[in-house]
C-alpha atoms as a PDB file:
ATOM      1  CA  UNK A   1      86.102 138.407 224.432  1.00  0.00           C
ATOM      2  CA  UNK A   2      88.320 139.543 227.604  1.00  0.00           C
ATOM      3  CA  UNK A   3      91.712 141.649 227.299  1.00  0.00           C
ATOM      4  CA  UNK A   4      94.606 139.906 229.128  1.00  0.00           C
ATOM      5  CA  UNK A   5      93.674 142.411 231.772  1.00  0.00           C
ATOM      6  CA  UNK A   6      90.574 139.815 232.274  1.00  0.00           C
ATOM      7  CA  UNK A   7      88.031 143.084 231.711  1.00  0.00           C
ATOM      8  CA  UNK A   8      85.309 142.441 229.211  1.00  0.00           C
ATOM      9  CA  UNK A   9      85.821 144.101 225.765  1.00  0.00           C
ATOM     10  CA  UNK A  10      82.517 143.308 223.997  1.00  0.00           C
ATOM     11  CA  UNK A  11      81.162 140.324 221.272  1.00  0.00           C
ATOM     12  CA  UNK A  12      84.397 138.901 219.186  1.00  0.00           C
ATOM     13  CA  UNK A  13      83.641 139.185 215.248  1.00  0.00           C
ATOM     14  CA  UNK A  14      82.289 136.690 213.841  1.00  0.00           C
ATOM     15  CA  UNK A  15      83.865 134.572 210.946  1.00  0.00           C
ATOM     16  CA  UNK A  16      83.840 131.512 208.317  1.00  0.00           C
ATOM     17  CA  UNK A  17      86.032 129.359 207.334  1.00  0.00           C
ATOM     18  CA  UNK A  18      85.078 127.768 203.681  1.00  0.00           C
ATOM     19  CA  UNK A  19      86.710 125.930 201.449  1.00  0.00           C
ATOM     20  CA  UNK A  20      86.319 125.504 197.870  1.00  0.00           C
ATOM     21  CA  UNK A  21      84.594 122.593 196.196  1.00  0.00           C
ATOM     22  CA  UNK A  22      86.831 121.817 193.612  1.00  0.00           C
ATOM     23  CA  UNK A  23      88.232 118.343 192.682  1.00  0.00           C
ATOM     24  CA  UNK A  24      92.062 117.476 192.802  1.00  0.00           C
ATOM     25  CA  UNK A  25      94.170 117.433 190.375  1.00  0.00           C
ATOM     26  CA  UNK A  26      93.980 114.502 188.225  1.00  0.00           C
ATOM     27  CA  UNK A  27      97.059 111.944 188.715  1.00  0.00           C
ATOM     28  CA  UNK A  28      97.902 111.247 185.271  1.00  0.00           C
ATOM     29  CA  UNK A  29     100.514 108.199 185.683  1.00  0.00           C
ATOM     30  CA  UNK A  30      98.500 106.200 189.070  1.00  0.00           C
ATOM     31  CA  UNK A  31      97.072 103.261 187.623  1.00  0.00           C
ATOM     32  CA  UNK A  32      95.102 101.843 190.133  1.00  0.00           C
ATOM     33  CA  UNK A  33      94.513 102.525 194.296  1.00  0.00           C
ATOM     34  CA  UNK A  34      92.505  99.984 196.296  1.00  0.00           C
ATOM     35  CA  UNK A  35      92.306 101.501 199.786  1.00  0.00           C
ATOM     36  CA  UNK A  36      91.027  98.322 201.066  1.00  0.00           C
ATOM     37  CA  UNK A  37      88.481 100.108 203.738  1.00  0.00           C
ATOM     38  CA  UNK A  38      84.961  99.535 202.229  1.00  0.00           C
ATOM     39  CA  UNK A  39      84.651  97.010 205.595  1.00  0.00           C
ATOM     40  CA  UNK A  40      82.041  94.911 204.343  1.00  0.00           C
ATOM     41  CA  UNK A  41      81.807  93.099 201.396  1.00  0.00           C
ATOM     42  CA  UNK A  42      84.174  91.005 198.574  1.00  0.00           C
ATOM     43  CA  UNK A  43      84.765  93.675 196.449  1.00  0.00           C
ATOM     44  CA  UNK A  44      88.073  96.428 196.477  1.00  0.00           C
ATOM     45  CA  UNK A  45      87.200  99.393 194.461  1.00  0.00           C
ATOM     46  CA  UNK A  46      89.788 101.311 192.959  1.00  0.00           C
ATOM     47  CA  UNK A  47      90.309 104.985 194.072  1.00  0.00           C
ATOM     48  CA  UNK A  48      92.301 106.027 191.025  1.00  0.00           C
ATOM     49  CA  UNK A  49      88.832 106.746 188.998  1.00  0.00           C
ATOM     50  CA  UNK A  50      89.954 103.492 186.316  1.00  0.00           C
ATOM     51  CA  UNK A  51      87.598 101.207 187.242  1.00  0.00           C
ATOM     52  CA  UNK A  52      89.911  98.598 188.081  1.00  0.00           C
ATOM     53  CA  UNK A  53      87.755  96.941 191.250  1.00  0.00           C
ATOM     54  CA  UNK A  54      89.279  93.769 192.907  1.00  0.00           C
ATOM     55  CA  UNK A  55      87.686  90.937 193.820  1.00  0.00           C
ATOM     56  CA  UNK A  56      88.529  89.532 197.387  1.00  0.00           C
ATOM     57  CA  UNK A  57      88.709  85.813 198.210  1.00  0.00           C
ATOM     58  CA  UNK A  58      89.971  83.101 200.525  1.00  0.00           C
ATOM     59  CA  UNK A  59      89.494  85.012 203.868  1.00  0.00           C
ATOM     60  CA  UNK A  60      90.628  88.328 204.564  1.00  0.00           C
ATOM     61  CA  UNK A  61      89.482  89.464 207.478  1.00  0.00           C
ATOM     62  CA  UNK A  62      87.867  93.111 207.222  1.00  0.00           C
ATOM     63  CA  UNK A  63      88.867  95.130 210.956  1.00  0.00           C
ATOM     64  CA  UNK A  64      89.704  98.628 211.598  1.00  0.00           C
ATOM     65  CA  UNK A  65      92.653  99.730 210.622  1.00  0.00           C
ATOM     66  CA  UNK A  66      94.727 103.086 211.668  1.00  0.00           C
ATOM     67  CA  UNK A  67      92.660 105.335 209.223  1.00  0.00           C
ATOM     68  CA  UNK A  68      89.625 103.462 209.506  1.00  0.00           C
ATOM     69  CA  UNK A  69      88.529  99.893 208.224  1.00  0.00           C
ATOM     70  CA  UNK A  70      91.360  98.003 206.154  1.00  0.00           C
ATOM     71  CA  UNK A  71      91.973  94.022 205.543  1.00  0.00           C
ATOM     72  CA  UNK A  72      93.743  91.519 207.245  1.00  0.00           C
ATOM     73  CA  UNK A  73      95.642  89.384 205.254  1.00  0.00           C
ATOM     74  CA  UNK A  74      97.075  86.095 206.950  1.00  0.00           C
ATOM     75  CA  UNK A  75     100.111  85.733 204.694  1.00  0.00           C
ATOM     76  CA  UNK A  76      99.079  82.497 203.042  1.00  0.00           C
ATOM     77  CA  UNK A  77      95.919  82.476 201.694  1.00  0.00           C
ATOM     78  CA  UNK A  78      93.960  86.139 202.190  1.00  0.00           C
ATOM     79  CA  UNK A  79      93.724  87.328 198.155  1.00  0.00           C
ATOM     80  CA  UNK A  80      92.935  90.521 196.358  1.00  0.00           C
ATOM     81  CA  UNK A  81      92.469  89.562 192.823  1.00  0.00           C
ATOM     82  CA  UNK A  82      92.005  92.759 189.854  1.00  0.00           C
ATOM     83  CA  UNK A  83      92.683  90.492 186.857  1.00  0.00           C
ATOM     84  CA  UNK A  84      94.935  91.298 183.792  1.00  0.00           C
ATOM     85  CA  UNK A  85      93.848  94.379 182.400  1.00  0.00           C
ATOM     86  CA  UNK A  86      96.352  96.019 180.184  1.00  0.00           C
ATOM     87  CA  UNK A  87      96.542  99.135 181.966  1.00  0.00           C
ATOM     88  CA  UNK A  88      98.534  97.179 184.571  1.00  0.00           C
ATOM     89  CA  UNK A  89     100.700  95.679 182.533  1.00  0.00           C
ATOM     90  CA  UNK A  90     103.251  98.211 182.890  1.00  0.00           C
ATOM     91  CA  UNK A  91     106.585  97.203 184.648  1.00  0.00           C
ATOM     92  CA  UNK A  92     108.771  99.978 184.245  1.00  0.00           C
ATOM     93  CA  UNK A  93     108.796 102.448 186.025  1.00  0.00           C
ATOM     94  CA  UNK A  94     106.939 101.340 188.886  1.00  0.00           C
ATOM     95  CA  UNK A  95     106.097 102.104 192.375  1.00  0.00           C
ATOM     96  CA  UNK A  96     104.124 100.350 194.932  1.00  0.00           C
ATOM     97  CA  UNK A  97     103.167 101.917 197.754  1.00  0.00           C
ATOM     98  CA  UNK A  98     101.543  99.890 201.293  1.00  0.00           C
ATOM     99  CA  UNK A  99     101.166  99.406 205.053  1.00  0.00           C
ATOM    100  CA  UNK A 100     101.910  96.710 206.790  1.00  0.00           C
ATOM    101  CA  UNK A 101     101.727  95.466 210.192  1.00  0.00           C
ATOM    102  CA  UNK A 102     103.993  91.865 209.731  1.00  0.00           C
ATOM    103  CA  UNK A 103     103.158  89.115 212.385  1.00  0.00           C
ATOM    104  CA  UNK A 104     105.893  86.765 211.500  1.00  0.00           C
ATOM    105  CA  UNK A 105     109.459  87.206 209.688  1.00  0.00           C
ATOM    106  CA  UNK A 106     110.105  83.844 208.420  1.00  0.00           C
ATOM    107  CA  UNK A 107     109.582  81.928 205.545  1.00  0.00           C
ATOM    108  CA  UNK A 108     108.489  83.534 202.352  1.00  0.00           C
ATOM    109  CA  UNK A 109     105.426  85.338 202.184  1.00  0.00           C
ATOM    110  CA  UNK A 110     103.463  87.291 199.109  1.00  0.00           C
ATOM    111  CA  UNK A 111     102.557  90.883 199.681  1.00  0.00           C
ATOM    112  CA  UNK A 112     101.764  91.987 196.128  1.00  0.00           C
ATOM    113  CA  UNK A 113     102.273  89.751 193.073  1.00  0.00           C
ATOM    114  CA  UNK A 114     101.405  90.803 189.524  1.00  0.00           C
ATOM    115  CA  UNK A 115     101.552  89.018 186.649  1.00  0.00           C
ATOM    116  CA  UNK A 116     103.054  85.803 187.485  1.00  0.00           C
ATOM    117  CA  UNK A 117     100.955  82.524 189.035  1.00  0.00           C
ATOM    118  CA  UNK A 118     103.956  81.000 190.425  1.00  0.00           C
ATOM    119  CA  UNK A 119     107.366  81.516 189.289  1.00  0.00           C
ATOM    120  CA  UNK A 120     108.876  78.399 186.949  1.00  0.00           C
ATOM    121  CA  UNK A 121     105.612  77.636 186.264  1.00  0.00           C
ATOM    122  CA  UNK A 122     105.237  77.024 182.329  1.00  0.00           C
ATOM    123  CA  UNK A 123     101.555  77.683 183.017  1.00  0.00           C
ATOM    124  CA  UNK A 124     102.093  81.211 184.148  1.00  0.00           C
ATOM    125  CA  UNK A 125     101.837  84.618 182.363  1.00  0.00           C
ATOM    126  CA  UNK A 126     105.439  85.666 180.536  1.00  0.00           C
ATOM    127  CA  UNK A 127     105.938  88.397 182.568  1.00  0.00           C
ATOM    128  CA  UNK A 128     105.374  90.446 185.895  1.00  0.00           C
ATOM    129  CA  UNK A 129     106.490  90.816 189.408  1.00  0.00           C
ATOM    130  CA  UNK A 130     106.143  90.685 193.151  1.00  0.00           C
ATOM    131  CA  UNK A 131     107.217  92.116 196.686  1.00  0.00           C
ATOM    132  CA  UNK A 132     107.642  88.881 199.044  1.00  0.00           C
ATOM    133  CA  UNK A 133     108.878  89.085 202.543  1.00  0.00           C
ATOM    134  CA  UNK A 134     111.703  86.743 202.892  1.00  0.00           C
ATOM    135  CA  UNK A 135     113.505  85.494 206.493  1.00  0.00           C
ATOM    136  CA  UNK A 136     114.371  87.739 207.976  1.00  0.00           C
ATOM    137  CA  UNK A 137     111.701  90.381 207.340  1.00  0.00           C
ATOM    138  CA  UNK A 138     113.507  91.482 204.650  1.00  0.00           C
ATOM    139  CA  UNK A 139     111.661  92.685 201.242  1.00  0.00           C
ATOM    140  CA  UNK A 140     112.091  91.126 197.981  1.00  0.00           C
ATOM    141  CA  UNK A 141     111.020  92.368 194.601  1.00  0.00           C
ATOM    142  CA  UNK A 142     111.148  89.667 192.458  1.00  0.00           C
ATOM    143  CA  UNK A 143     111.181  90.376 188.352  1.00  0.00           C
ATOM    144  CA  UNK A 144     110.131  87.613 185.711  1.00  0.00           C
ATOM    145  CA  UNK A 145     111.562  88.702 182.946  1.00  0.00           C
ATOM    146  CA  UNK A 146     109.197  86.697 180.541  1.00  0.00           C
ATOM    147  CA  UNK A 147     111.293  83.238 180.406  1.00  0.00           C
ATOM    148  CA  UNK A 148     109.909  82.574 184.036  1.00  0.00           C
ATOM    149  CA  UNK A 149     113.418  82.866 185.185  1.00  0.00           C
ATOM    150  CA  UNK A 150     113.072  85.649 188.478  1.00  0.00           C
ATOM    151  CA  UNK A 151     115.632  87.952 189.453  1.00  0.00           C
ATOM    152  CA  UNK A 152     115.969  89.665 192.280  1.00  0.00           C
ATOM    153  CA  UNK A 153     116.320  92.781 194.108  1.00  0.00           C
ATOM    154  CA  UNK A 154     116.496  92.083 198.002  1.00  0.00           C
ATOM    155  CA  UNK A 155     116.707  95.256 200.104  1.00  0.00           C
ATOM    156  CA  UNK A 156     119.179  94.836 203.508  1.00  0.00           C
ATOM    157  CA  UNK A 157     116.639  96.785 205.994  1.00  0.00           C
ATOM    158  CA  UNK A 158     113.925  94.677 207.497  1.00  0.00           C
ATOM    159  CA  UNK A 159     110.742  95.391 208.426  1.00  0.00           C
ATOM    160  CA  UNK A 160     110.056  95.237 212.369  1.00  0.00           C
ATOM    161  CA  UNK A 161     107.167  92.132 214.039  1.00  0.00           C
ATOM    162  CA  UNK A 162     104.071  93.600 214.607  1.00  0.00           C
ATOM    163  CA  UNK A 163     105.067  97.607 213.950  1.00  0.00           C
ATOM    164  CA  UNK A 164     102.531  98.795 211.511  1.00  0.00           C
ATOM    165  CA  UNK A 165     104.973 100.334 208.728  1.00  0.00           C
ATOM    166  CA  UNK A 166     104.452 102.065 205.546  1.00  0.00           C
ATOM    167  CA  UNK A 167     106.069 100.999 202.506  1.00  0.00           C
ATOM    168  CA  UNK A 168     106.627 102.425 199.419  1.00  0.00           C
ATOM    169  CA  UNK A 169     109.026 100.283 196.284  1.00  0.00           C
ATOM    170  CA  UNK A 170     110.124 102.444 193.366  1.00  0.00           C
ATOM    171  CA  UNK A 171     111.164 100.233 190.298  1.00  0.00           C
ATOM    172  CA  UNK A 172     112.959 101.962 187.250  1.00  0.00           C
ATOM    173  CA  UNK A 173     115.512 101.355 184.617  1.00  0.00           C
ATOM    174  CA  UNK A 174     119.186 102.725 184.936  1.00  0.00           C
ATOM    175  CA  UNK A 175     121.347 102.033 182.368  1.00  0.00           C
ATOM    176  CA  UNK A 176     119.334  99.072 181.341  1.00  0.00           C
ATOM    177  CA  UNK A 177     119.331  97.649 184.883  1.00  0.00           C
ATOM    178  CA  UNK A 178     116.838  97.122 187.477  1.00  0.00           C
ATOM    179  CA  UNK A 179     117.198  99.724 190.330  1.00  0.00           C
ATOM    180  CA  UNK A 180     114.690  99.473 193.543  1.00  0.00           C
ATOM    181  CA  UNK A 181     114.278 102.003 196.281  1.00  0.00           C
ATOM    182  CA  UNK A 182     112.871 101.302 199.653  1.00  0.00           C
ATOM    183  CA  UNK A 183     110.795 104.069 201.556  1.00  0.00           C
ATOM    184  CA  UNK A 184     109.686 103.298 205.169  1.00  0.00           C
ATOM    185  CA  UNK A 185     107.918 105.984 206.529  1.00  0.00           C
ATOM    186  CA  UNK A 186     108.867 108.425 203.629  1.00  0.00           C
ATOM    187  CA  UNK A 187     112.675 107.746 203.978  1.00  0.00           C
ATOM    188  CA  UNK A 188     114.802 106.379 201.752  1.00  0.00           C
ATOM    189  CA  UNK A 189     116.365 103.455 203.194  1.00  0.00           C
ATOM    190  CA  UNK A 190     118.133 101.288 200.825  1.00  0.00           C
ATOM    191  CA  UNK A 191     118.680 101.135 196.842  1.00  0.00           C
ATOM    192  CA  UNK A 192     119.525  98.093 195.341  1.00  0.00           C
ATOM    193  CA  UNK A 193     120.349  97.218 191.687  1.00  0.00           C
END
């Protein structure tokens, strides 16, 4: 070690840093967490400890990603499939929580859809929902009630072409109606009911 004099003063102490190996705390109300970064492979295994691996089809692309390897979904076709268990059957409260880096603004395009095959279809499941993005890069949580008749709640701040962007929907009752938030980037942008 040297003084701010510059004159030696001897060997600095030695130290350690440790940290204890203990697990997190559990999180009792997440359902399900696919990172998406195994990089290889067709399978998405689900963080949350519930066993609820998807199965990936019709092309994603696996690449790096800003923490590490993710997917690349093309907006038509790329699909993460984890079936219908009941644990996420759940619609209320609800939050949903993703990056994304959108190409193009226009059209409609699924992000996450749960529940519901295609909306007025008498084929499809009674109930669930989905966060599209809608012209022009605007988000779009769509709610099947269970007579295949959607509602809406479109937020007013769109996302930005080709600006990687986390996302986070909150869904929860109030009052009996449907009330969204919108987080980019941790901030509470919009509310809609």
């Amino acid at each position: 070690a040297v003084d701010p004099s510059g004159n030696a003063r001897g060997r600095s102490p030695s130290f350690q840093l440790m940290t204890p190996l203990v697990d997190p705390p559990p999180l009792n109300d997440l359902v399900a967490s696919w990172k998406l970064d195994e990089g290889f492979g067709i399978t998405a295994l689900d963080a949350s400890g519930h066993g609820l691996d998807g199965t990936l089809s019709l092309g994603p692309a696996h690449v790096l990603a800003r923490f590490g390897n993710g997917l690349d979904f093309n907006g038509a076709s790329g699909v993460m499939n984890a079936g219908t268990p009941e644990e996420l059957s759940k619609v209320l409260p609800l939050s949903v929580a993703f990056w994304i880096r959108p190409r193009d603004l226009t059209g409609t395009q699924d992000i996450v859809r749960k529940g519901i095959a295609e909306f007025g279809s008498p084929l499809g499941p009674p109930a669930g929902w989905a966060v599209q993005l809608v012209t022009p890069g605007l988000l779009d949580l769509v709610l099947d009630n269970g007579t295949n008749v959607p509602g809406d709640l479109v937020f007013n701040v769109p996302l930005q072409p080709n600006v990687l962007q986390h996302v986070v929907i909150t869904l929860r009752s109030n009052g009996g109606a449907a009330e969204g938030e919108l987080y980019l980037g941790g901030n509470l942008v919009d509310t809609v009911f």
